[in-house]
Protein backbone atom coordinates (compact mmCIF):
# COMPACT_ATOMS: atom_id res chain seq x y z
CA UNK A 1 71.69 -6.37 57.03
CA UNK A 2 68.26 -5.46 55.92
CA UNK A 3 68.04 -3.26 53.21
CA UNK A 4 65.37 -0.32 53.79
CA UNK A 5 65.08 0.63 50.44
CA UNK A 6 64.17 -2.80 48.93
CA UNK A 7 61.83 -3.76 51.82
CA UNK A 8 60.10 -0.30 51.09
CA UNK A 9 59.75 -0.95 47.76
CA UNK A 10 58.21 -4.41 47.74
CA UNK A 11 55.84 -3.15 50.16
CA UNK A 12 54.62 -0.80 47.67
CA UNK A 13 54.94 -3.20 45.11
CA UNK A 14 52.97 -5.76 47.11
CA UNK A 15 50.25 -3.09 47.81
CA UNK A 16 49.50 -2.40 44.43
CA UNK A 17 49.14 -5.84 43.06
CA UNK A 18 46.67 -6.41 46.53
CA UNK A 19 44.88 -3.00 44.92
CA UNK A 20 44.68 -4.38 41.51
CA UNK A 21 43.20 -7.71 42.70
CA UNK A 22 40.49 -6.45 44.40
CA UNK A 23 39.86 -3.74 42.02
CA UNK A 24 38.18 -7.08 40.16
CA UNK A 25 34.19 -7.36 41.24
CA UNK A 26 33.74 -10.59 41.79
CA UNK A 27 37.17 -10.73 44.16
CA UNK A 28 35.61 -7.10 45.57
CA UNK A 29 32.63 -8.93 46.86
CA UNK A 30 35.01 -11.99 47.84
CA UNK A 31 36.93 -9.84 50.36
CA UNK A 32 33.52 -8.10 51.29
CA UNK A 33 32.04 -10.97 52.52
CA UNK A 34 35.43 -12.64 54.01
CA UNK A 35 36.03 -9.41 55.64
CA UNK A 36 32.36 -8.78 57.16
CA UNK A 37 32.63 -12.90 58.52
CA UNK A 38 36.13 -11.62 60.14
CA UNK A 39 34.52 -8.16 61.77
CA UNK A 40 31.53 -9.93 63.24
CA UNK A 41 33.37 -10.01 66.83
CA UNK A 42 30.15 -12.10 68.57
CA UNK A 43 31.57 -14.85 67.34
CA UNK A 44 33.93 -17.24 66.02
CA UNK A 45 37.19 -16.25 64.09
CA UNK A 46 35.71 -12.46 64.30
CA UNK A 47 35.95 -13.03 68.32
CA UNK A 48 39.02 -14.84 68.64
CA UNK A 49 41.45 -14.06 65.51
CA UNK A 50 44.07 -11.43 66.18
CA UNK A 51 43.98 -8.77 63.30
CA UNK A 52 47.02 -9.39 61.90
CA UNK A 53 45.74 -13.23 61.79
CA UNK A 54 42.85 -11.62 60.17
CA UNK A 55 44.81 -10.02 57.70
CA UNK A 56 46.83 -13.14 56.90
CA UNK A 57 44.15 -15.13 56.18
CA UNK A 58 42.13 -12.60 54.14
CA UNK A 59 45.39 -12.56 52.09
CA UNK A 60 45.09 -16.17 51.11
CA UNK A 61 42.01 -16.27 50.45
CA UNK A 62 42.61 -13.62 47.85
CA UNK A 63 45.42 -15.44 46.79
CA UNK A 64 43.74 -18.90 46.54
CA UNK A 65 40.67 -17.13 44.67
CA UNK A 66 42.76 -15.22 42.46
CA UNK A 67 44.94 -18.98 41.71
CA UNK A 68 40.94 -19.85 40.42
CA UNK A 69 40.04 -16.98 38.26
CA UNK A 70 43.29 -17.57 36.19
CA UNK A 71 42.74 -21.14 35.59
CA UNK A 72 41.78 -22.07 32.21
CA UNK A 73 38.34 -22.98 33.01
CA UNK A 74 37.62 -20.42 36.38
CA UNK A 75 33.88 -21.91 36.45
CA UNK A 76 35.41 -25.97 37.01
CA UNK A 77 38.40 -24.61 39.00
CA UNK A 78 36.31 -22.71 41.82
CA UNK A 79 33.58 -25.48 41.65
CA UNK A 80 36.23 -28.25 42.40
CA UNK A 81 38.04 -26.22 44.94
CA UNK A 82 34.49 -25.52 46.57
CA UNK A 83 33.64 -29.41 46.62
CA UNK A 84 36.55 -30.11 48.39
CA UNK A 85 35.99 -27.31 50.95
CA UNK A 86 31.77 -28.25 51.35
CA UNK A 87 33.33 -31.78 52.00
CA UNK A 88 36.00 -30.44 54.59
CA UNK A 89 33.18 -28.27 56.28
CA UNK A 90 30.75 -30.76 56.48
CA UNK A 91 33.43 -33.35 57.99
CA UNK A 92 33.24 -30.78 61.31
CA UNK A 93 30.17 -29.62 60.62
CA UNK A 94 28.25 -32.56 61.75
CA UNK A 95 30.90 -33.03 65.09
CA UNK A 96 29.63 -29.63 66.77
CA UNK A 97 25.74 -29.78 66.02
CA UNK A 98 24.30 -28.55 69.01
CA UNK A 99 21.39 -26.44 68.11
CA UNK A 100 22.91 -23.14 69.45
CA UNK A 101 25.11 -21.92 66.59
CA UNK A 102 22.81 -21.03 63.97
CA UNK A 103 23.02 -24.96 62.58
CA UNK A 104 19.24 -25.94 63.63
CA UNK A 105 18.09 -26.68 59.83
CA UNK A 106 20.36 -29.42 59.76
CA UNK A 107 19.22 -31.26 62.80
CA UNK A 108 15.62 -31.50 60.60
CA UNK A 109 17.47 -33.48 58.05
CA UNK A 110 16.89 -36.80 57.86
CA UNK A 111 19.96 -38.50 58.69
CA UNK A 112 21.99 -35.85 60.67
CA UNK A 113 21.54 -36.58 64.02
CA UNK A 114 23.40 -34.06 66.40
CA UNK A 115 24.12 -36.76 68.48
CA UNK A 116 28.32 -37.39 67.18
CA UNK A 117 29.11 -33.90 69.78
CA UNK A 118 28.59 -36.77 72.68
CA UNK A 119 31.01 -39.26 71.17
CA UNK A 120 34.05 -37.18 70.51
CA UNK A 121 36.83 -39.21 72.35
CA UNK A 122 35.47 -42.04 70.83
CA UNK A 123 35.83 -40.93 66.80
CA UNK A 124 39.41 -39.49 68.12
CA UNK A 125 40.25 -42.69 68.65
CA UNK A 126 38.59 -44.35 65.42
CA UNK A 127 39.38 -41.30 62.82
CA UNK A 128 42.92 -40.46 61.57
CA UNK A 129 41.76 -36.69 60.73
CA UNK A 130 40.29 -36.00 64.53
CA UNK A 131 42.66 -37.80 65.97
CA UNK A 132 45.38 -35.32 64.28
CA UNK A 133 43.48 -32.44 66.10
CA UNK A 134 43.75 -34.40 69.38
CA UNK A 135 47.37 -35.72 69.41
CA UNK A 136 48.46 -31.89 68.73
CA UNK A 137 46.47 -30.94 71.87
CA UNK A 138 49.04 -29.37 74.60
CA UNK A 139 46.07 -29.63 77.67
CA UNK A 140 44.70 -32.62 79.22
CA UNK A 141 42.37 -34.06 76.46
CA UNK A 142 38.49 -33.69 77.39
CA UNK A 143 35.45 -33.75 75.07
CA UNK A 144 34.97 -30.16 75.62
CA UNK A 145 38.80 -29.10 74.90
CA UNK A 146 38.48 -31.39 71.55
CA UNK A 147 34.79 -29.81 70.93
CA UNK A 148 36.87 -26.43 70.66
CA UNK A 149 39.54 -27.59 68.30
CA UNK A 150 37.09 -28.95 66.13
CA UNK A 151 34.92 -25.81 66.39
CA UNK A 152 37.97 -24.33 65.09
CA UNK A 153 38.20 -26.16 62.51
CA UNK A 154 35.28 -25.77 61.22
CA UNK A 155 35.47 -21.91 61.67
CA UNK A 156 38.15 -21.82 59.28
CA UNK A 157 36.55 -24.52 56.86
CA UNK A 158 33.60 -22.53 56.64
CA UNK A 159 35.22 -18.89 56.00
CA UNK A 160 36.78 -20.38 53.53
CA UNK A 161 34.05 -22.49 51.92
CA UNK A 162 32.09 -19.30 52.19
CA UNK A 163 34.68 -16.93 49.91
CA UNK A 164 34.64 -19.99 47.12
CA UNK A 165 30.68 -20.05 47.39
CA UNK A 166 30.76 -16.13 46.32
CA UNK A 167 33.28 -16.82 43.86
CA UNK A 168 30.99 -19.19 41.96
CA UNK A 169 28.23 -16.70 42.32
CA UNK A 170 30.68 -14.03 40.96
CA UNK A 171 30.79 -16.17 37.91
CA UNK A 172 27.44 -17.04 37.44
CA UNK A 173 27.09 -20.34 38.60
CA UNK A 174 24.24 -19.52 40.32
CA UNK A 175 20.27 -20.40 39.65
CA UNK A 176 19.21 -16.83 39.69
CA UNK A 177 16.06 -17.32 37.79
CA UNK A 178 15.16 -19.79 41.04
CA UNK A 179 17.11 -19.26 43.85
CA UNK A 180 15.57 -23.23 45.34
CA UNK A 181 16.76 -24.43 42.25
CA UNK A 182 20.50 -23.87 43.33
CA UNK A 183 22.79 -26.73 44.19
CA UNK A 184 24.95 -25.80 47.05
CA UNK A 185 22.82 -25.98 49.37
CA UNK A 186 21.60 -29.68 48.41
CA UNK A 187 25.42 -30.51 47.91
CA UNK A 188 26.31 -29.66 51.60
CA UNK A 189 23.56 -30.75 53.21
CA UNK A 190 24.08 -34.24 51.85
CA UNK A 191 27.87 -34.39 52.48
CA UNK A 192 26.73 -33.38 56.16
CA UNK A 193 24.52 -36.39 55.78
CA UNK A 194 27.90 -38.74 54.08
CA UNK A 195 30.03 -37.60 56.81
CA UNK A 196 27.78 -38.73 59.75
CA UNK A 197 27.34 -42.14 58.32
CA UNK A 198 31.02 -42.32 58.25
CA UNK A 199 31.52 -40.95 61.71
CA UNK A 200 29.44 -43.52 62.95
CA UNK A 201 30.41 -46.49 61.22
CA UNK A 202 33.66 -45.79 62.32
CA UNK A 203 32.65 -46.02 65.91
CA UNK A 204 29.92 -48.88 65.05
CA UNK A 205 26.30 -46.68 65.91
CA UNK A 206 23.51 -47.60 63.80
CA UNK A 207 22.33 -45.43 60.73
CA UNK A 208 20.93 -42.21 61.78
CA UNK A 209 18.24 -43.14 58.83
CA UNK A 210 16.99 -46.01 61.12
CA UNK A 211 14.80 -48.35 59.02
CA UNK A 212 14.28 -45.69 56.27
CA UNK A 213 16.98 -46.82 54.60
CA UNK A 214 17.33 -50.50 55.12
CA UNK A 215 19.74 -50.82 51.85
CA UNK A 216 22.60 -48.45 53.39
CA UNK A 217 23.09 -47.04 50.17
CA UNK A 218 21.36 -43.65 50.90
CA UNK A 219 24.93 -42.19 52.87
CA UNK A 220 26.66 -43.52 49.98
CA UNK A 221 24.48 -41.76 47.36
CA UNK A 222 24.72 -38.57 49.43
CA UNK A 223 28.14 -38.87 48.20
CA UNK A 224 28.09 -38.62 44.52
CA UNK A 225 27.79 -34.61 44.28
CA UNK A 226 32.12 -34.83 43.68
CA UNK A 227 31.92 -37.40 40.75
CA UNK A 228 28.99 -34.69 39.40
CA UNK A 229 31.43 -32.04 39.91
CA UNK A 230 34.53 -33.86 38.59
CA UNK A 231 32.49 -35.28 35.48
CA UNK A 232 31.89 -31.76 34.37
CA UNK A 233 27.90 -31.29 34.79
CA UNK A 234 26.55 -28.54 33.80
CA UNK A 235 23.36 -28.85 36.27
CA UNK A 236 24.14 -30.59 39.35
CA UNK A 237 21.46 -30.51 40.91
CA UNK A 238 19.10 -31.82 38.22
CA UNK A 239 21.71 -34.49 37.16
CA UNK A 240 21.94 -35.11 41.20
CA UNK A 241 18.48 -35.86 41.27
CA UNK A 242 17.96 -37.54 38.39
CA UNK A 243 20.57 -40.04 39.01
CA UNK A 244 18.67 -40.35 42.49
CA UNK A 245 15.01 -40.85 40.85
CA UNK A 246 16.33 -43.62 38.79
CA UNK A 247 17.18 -45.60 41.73
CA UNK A 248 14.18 -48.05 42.81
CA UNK A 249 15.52 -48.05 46.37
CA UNK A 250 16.52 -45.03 47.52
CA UNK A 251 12.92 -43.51 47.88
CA UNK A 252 11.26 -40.14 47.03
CA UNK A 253 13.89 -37.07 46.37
CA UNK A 254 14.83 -35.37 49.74
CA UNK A 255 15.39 -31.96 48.61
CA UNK A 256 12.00 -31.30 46.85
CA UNK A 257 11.22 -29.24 50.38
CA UNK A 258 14.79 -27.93 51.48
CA UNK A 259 15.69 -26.84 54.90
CA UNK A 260 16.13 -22.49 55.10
CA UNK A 261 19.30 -21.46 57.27
């Protein structure tokens, strides 16, 4: 039998660690900006989320941010934890392009198409990761039932990519001298850009750089932000581009003019 007591004391025990945590700044403005993304009820997880779903998932968060500010290094642990979400994000990011979301920079980049949203059933079949979302569908499988799953998929890859990004902010890994100069933006756009070109050699459509990039190594370059990130650079972006510059094929630096969002 439950014991009262106990349960009433680890709830109070439970509440004042949650008060301590974000008592901290930088996880303050973490849970601000998770728990704005989770209010906005237009849309998205704001919309469709259950509050107590809301408050379960603001709880991890915390938790997983918290698991990053007491690593040894809390500047590599976030920025690793962040490369893996921009990669995750960007993975479903480029599947539900459509123009009407807010995502219309990226269909101005060269080599995101918004063209994958009509060939759904057709990377379920090819790719282990969509497939997942469509074997564990319960309904009759249609592109618009699997454009949903994957929408909400991405919903949750992007809250969470989101809390990491203020994170690294929170710690001053941020260009705040030049705000263009920053690399996250740069770093997701071309994983957007890597995880097209996968998508669509998977299913066998032709390079959404067309003749620009007659090599087929410019996907693959897109793709060397995580060995930046893993190696320890200080600058990304400048050691990004530079490794990009000295390449005699690859052509002139894409994110000299970046896309606004």
């Amino acid at each position: 039998m439950p014991n009262p007591i106990k349960q009433i004391r680890e709830w109070f025990a439970e509440r004042k660690a949650f008060k301590a945590l974000i008592a901290n700044p930088i996880i303050g403005a973490v849970v601000d900006s998770v728990t704005k993304q989770l209010n906005d009820r237009s849309r998205g997880l704001g919309k469709h989320l259950s509050e107590d779903k809301k408050q379960l998932y603001l709880q991890r968060i915390i938790d997983e941010v918290n698991k990053a500010l007491s690593a040894n290094d809390p500047i590599y642990a976030t920025r690793m934890r962040l490369a893996e979400l921009i990669h995750e994000t960007a993975l479903t990011q480029v599947l539900v392009l459509d123009g009407t979301l807010g995502f219309e920079p990226l269909l101005h980049v060269k080599g995101i198409s918004g063209e994958l949203k009509n060939h759904l059933l057709e990377i379920a079949e090819k790719d282990d990761s969509i497939n997942k979302i469509k074997f564990n569908m319960t309904e009759e499988v249609t592109t618009a039932g699997l454009m949903d799953r994957i929408l909400w998929k991405y919903w949750f890859n992007h809250l969470y990519m989101s809390a990491f990004n203020v994170l690294r902010i929170g710690l001053n890994d941020f260009d705040f001298a030049d705000p263009n100069k920053d690399w996250f933006r740069p770093f997701y756009t071309s994983m957007c850009i890597y995880a097209e070109s996968i998508y669509r050699n998977e299913i066998g459509l032709p390079s959404a750089f067309g003749d620009d990039d007659k090599s087929g190594l410019r996907p693959l370059f897109h793709s060397t932000w995580m060995n930046l990130v893993e190696n320890g650079e200080k600058d990304l972006l400048w050691a990004w581009e530079r490794d990009w510059m000295n390449s005699s094929i690859l052509g002139p630096n894409p994110y000299v003019v970046l896309p606004t969002e």
